[in-house]
PDB file of N, CA and C in Angstrom:
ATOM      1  N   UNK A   1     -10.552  -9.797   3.186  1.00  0.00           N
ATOM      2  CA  UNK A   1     -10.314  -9.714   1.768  1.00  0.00           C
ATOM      3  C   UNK A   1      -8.832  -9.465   1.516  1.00  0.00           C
ATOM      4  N   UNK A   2      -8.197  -9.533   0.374  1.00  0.00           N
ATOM      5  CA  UNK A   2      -6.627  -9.647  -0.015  1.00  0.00           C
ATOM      6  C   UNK A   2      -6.667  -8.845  -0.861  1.00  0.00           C
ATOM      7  N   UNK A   3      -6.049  -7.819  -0.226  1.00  0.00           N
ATOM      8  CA  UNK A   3      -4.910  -6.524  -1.071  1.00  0.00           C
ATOM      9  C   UNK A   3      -3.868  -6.870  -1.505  1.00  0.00           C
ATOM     10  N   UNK A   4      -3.796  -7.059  -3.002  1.00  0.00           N
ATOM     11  CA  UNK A   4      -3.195  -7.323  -3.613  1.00  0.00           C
ATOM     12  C   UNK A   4      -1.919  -6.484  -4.569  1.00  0.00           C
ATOM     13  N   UNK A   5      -1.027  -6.053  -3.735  1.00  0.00           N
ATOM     14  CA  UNK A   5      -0.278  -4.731  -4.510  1.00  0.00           C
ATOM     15  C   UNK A   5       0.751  -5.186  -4.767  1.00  0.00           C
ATOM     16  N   UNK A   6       0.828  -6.527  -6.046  1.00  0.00           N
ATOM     17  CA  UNK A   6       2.386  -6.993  -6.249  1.00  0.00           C
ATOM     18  C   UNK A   6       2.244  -6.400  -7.716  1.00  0.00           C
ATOM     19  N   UNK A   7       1.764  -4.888  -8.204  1.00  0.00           N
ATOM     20  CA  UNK A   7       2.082  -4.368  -9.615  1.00  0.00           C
ATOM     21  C   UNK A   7       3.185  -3.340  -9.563  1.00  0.00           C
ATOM     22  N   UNK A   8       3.691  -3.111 -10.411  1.00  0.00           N
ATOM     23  CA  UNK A   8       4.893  -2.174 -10.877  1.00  0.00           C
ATOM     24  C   UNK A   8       3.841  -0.482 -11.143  1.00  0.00           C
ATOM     25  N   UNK A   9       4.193   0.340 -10.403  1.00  0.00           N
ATOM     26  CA  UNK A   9       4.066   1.712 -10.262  1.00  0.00           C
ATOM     27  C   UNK A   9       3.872   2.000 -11.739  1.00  0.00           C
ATOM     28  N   UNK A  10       2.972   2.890 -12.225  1.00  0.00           N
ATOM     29  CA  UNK A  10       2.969   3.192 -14.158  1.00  0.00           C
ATOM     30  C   UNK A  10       2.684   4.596 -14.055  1.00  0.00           C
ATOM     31  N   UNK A  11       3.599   4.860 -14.938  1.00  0.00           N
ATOM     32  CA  UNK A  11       3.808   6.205 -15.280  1.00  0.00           C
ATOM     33  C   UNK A  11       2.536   6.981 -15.445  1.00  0.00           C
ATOM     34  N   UNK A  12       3.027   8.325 -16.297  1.00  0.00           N
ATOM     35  CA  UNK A  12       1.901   8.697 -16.730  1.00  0.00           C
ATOM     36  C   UNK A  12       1.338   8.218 -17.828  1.00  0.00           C
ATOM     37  N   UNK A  13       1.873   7.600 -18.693  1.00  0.00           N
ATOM     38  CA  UNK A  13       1.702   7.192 -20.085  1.00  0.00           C
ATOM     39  C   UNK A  13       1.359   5.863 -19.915  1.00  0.00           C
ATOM     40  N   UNK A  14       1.066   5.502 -18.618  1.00  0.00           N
ATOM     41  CA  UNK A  14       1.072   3.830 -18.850  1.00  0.00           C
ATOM     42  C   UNK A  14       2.128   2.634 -18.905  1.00  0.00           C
ATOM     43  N   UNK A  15       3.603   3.115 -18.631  1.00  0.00           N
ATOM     44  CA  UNK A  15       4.126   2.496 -18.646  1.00  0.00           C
ATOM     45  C   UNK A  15       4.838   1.905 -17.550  1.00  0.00           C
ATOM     46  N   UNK A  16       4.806   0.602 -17.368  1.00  0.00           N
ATOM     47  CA  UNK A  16       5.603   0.324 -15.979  1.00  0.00           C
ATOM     48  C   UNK A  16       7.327   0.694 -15.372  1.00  0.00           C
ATOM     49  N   UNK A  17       6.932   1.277 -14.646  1.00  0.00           N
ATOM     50  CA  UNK A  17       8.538   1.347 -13.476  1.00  0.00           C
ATOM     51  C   UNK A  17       9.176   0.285 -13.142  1.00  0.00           C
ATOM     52  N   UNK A  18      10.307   0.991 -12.360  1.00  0.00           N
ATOM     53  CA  UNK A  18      10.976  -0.270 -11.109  1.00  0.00           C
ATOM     54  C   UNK A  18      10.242  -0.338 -10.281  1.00  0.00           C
ATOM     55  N   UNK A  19       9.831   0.831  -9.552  1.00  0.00           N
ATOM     56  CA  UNK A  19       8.659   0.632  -8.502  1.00  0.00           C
ATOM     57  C   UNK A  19       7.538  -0.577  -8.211  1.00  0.00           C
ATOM     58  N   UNK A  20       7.816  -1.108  -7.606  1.00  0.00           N
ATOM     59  CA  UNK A  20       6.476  -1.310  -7.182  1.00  0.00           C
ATOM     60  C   UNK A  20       5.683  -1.173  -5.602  1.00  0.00           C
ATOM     61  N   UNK A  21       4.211  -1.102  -6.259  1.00  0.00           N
ATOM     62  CA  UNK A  21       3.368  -1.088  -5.100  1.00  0.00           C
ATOM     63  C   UNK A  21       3.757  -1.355  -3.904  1.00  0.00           C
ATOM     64  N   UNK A  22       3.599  -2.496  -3.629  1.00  0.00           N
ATOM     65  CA  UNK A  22       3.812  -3.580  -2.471  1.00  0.00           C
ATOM     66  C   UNK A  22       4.822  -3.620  -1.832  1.00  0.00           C
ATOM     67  N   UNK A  23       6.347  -2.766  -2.538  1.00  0.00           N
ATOM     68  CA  UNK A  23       7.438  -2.393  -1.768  1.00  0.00           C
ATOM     69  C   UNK A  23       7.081  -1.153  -1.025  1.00  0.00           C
ATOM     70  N   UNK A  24       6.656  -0.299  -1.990  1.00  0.00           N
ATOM     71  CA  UNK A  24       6.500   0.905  -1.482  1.00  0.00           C
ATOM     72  C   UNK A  24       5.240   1.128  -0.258  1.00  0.00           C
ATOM     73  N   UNK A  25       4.284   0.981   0.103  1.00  0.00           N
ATOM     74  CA  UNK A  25       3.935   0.386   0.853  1.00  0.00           C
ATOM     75  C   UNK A  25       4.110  -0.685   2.456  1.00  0.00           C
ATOM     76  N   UNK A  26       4.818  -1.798   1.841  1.00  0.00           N
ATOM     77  CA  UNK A  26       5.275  -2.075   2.957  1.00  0.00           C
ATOM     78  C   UNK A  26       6.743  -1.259   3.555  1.00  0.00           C
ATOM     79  N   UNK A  27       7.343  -0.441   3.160  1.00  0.00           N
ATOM     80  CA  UNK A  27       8.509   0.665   3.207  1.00  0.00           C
ATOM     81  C   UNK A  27       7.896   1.664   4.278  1.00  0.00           C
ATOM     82  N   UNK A  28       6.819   2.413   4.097  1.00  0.00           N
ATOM     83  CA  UNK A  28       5.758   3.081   4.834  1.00  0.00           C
ATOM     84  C   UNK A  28       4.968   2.714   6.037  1.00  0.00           C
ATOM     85  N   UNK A  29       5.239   1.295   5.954  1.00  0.00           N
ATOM     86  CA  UNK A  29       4.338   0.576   6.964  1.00  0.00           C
ATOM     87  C   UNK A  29       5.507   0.473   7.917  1.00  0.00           C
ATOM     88  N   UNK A  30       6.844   0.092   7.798  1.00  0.00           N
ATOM     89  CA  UNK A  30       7.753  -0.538   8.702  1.00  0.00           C
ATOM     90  C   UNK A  30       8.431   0.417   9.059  1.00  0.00           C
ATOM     91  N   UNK A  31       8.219   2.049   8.098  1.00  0.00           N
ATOM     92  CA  UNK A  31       8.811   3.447   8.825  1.00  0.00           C
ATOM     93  C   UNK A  31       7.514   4.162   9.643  1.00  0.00           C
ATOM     94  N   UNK A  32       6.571   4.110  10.147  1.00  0.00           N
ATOM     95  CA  UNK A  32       5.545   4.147  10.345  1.00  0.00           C
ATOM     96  C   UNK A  32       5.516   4.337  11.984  1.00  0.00           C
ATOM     97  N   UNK A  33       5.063   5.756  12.302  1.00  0.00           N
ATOM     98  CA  UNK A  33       4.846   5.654  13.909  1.00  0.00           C
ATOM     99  C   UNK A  33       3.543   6.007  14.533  1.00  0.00           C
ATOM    100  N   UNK A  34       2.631   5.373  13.713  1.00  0.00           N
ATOM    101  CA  UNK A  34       1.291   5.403  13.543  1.00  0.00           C
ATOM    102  C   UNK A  34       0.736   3.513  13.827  1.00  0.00           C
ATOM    103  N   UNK A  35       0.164   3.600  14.204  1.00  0.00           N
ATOM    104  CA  UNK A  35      -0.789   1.712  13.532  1.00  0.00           C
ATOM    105  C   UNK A  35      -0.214   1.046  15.070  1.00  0.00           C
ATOM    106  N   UNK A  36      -1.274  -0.298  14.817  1.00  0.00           N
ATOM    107  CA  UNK A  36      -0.185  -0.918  15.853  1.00  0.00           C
ATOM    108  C   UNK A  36       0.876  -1.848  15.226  1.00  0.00           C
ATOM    109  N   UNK A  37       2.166  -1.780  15.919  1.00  0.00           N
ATOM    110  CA  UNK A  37       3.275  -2.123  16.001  1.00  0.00           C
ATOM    111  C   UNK A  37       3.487  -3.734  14.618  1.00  0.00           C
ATOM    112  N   UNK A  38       2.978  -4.597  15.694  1.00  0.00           N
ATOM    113  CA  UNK A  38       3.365  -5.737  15.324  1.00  0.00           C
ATOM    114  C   UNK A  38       1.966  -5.811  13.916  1.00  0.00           C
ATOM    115  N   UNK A  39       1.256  -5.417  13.576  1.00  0.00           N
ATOM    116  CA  UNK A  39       0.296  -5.298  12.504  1.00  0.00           C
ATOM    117  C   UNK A  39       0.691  -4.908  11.214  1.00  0.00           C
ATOM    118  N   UNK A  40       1.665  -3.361  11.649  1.00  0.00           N
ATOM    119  CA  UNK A  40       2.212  -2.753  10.663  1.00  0.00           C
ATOM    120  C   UNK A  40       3.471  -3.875  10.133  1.00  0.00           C
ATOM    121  N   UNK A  41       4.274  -3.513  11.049  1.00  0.00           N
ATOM    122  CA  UNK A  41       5.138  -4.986  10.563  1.00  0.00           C
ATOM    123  C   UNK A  41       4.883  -6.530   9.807  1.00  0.00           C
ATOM    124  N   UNK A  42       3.723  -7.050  10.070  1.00  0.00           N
ATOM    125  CA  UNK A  42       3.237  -8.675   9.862  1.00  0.00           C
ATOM    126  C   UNK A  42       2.605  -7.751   8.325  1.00  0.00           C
ATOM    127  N   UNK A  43       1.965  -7.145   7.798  1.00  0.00           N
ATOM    128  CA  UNK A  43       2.050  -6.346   6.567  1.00  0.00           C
ATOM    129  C   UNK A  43       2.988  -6.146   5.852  1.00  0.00           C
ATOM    130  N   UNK A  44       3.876  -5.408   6.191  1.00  0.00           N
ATOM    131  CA  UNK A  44       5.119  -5.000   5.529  1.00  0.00           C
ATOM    132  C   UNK A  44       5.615  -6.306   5.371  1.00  0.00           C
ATOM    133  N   UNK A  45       6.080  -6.898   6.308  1.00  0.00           N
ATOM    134  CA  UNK A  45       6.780  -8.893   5.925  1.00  0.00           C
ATOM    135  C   UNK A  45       5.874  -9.035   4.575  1.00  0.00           C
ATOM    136  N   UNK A  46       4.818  -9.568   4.681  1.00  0.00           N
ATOM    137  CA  UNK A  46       3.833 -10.226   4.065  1.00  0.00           C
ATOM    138  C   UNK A  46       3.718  -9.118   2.602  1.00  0.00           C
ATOM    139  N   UNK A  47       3.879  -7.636   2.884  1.00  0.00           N
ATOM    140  CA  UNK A  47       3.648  -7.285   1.201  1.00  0.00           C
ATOM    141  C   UNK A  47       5.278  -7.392   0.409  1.00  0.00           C
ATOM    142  N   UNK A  48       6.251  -7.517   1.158  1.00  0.00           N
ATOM    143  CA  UNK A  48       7.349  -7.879   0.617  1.00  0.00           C
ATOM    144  C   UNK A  48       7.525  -9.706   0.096  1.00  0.00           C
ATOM    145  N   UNK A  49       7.067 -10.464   1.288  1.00  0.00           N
ATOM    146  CA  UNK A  49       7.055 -11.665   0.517  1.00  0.00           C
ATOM    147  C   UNK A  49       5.968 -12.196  -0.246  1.00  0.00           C
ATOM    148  N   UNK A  50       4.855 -11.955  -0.376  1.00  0.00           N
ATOM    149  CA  UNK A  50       4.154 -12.322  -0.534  1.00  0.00           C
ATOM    150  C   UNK A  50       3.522 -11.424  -1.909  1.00  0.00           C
ATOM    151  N   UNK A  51       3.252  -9.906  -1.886  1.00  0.00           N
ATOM    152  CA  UNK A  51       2.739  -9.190  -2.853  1.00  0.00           C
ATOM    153  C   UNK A  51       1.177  -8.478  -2.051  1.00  0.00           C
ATOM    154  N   UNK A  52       0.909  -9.282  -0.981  1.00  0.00           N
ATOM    155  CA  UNK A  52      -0.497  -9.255  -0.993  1.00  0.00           C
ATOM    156  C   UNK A  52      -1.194  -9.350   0.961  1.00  0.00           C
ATOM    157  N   UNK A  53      -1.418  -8.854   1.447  1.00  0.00           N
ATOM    158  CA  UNK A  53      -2.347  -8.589   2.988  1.00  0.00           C
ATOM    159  C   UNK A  53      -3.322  -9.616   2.834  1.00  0.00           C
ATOM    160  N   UNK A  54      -3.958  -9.779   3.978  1.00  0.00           N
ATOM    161  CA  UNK A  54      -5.423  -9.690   4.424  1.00  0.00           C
ATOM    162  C   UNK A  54      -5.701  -8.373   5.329  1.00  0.00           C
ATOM    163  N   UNK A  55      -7.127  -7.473   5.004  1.00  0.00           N
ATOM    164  CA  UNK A  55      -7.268  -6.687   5.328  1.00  0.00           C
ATOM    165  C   UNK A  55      -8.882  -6.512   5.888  1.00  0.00           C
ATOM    166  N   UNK A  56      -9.851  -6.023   6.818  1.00  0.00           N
ATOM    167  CA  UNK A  56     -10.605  -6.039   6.826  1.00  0.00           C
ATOM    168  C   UNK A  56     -11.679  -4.351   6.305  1.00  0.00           C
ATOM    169  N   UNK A  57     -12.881  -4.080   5.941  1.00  0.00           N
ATOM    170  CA  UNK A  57     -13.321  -2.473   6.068  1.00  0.00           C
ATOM    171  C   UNK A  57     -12.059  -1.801   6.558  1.00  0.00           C
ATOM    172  N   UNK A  58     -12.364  -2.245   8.590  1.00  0.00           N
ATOM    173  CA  UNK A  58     -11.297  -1.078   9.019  1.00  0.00           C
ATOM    174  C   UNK A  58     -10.163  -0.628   8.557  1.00  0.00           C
ATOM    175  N   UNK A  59      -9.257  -2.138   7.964  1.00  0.00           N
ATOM    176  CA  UNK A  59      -7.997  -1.911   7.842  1.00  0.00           C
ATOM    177  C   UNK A  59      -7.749  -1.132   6.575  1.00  0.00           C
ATOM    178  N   UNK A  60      -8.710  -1.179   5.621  1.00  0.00           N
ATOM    179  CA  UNK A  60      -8.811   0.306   4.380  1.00  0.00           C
ATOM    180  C   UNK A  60      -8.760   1.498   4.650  1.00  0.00           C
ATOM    181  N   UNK A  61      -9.997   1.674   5.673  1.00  0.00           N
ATOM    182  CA  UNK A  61      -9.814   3.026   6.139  1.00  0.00           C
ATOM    183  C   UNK A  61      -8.931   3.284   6.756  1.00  0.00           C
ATOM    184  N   UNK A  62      -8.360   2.138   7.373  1.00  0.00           N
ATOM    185  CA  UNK A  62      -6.617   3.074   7.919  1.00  0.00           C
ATOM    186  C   UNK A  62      -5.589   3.308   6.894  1.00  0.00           C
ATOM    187  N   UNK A  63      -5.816   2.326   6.035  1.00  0.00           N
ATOM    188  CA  UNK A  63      -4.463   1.954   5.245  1.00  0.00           C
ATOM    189  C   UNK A  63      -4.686   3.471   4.531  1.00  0.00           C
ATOM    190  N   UNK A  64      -5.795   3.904   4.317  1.00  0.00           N
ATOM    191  CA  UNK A  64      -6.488   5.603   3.139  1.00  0.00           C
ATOM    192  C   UNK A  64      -5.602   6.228   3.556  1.00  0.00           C
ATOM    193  N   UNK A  65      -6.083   6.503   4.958  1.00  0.00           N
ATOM    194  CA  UNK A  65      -5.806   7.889   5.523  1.00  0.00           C
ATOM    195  C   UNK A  65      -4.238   7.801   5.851  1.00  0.00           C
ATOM    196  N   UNK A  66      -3.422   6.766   6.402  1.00  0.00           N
ATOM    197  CA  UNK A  66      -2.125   6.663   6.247  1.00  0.00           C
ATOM    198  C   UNK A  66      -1.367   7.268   4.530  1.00  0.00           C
ATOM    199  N   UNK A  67      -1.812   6.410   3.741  1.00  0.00           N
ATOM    200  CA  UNK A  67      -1.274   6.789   2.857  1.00  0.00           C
ATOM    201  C   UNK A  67      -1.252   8.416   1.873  1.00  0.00           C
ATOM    202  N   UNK A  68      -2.865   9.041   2.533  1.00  0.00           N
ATOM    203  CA  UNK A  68      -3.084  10.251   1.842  1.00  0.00           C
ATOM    204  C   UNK A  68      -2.150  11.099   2.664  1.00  0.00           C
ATOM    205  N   UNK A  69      -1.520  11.169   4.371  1.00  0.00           N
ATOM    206  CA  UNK A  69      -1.130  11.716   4.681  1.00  0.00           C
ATOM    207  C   UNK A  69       0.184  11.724   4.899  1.00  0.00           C
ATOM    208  N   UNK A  70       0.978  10.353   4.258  1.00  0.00           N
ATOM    209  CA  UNK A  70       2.017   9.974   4.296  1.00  0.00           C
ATOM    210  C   UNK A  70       3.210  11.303   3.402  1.00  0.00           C
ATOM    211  N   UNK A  71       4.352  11.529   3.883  1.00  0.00           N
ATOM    212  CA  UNK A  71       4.879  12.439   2.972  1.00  0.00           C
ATOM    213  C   UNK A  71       5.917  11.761   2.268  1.00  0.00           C
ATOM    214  N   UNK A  72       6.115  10.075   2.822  1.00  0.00           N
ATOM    215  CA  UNK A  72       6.576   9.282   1.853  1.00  0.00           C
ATOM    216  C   UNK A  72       6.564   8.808   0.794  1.00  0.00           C
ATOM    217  N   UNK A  73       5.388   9.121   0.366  1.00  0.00           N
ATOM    218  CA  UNK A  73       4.625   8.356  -1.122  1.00  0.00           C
ATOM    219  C   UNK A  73       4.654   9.561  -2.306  1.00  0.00           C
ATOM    220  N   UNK A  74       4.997   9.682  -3.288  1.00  0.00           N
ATOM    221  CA  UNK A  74       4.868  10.938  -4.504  1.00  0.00           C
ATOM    222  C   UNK A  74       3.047  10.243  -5.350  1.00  0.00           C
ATOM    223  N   UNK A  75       2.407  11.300  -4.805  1.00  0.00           N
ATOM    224  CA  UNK A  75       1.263  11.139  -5.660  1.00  0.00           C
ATOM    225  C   UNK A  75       1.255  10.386  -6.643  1.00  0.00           C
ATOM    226  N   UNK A  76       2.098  10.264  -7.530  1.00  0.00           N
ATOM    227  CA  UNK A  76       1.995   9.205  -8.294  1.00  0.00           C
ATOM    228  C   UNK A  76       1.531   8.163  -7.699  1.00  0.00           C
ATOM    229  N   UNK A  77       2.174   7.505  -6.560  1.00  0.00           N
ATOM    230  CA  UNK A  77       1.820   6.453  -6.219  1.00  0.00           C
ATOM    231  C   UNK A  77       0.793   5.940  -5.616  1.00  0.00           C
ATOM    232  N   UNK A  78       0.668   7.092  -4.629  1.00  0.00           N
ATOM    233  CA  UNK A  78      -0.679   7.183  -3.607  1.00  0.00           C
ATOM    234  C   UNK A  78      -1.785   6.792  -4.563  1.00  0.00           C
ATOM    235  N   UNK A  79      -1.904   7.230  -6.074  1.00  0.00           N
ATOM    236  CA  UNK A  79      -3.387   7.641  -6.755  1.00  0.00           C
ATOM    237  C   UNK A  79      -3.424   5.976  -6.775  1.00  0.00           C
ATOM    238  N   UNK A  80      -2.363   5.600  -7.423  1.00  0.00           N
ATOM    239  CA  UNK A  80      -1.842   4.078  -7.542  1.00  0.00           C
ATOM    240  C   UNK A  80      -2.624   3.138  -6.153  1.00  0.00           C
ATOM    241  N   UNK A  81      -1.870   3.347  -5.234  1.00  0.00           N
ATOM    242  CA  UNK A  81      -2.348   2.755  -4.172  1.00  0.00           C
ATOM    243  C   UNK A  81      -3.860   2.760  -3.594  1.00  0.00           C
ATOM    244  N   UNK A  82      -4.431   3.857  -4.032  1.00  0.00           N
ATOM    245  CA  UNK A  82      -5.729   4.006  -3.543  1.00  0.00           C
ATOM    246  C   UNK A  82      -6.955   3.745  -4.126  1.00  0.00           C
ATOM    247  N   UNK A  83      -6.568   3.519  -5.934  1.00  0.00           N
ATOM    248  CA  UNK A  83      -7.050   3.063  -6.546  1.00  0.00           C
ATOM    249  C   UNK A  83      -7.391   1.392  -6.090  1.00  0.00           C
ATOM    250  N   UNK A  84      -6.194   0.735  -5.453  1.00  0.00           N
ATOM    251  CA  UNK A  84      -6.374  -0.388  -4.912  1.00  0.00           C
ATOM    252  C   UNK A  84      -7.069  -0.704  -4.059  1.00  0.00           C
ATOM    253  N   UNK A  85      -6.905  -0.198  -2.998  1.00  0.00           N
ATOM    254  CA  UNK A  85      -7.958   0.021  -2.175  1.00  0.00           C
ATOM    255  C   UNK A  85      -9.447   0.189  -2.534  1.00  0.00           C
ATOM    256  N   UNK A  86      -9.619   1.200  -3.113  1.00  0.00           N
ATOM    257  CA  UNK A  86     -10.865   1.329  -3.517  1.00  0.00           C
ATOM    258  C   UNK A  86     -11.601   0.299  -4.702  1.00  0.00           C
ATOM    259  N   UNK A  87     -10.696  -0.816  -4.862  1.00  0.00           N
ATOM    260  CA  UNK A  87     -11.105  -1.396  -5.619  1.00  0.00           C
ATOM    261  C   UNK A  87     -11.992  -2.445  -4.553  1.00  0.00           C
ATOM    262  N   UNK A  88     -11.112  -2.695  -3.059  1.00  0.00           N
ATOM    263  CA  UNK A  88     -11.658  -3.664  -2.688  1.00  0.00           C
ATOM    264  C   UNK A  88     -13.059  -3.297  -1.711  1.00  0.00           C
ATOM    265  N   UNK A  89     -13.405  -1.712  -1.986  1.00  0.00           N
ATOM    266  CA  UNK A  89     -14.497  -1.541  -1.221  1.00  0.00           C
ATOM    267  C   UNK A  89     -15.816  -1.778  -2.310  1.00  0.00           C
ATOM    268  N   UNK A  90     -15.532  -2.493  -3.222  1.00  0.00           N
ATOM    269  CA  UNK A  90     -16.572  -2.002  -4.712  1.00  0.00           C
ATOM    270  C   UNK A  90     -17.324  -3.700  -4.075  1.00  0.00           C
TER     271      UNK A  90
END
């Protein structure tokens, strides 16, 4: 399935940032000393050019727990990001 995180980060009020998803994210993936190597990387490429993964179950549950424990991400974003995720387990 395709994770799709080419949106702009939104405030609290709803309004869009510079941020976005899919940078921030693949930023995490390519500083990352967790995952395997060339996976994390072919991600990060792909959410920078592209906006968007292929991911399978597993690769959610990794991508979760990376990101809940990441100290790179400001909650803001994480809720952001996981919301995504959890969209594609529905």
């Amino acid at each position: 399935m395709k994770l799709n995180l080419d949106k702009n980060v939104l405030d609290l009020r709803g309004n869009p940032l510079d941020d976005k998803l899919n940078e921030i994210l693949a930023n995490v993936l390519a500083m990352s000393t967790i995952g395997p190597p060339a996976k994390m990387i072919t991600w990060a490429v792909n959410l920078i050019n592209y906006g968007e993964i292929e991911v399978t179950k597993s690769d959610i549950s990794f991508l979760t727990e990376l990101i809940i424990h990441t100290d790179k991400i400001v909650n803001l974003a994480k809720a952001q990001l996981l919301e995504e995720l959890e969209k594609l387990k529905e």
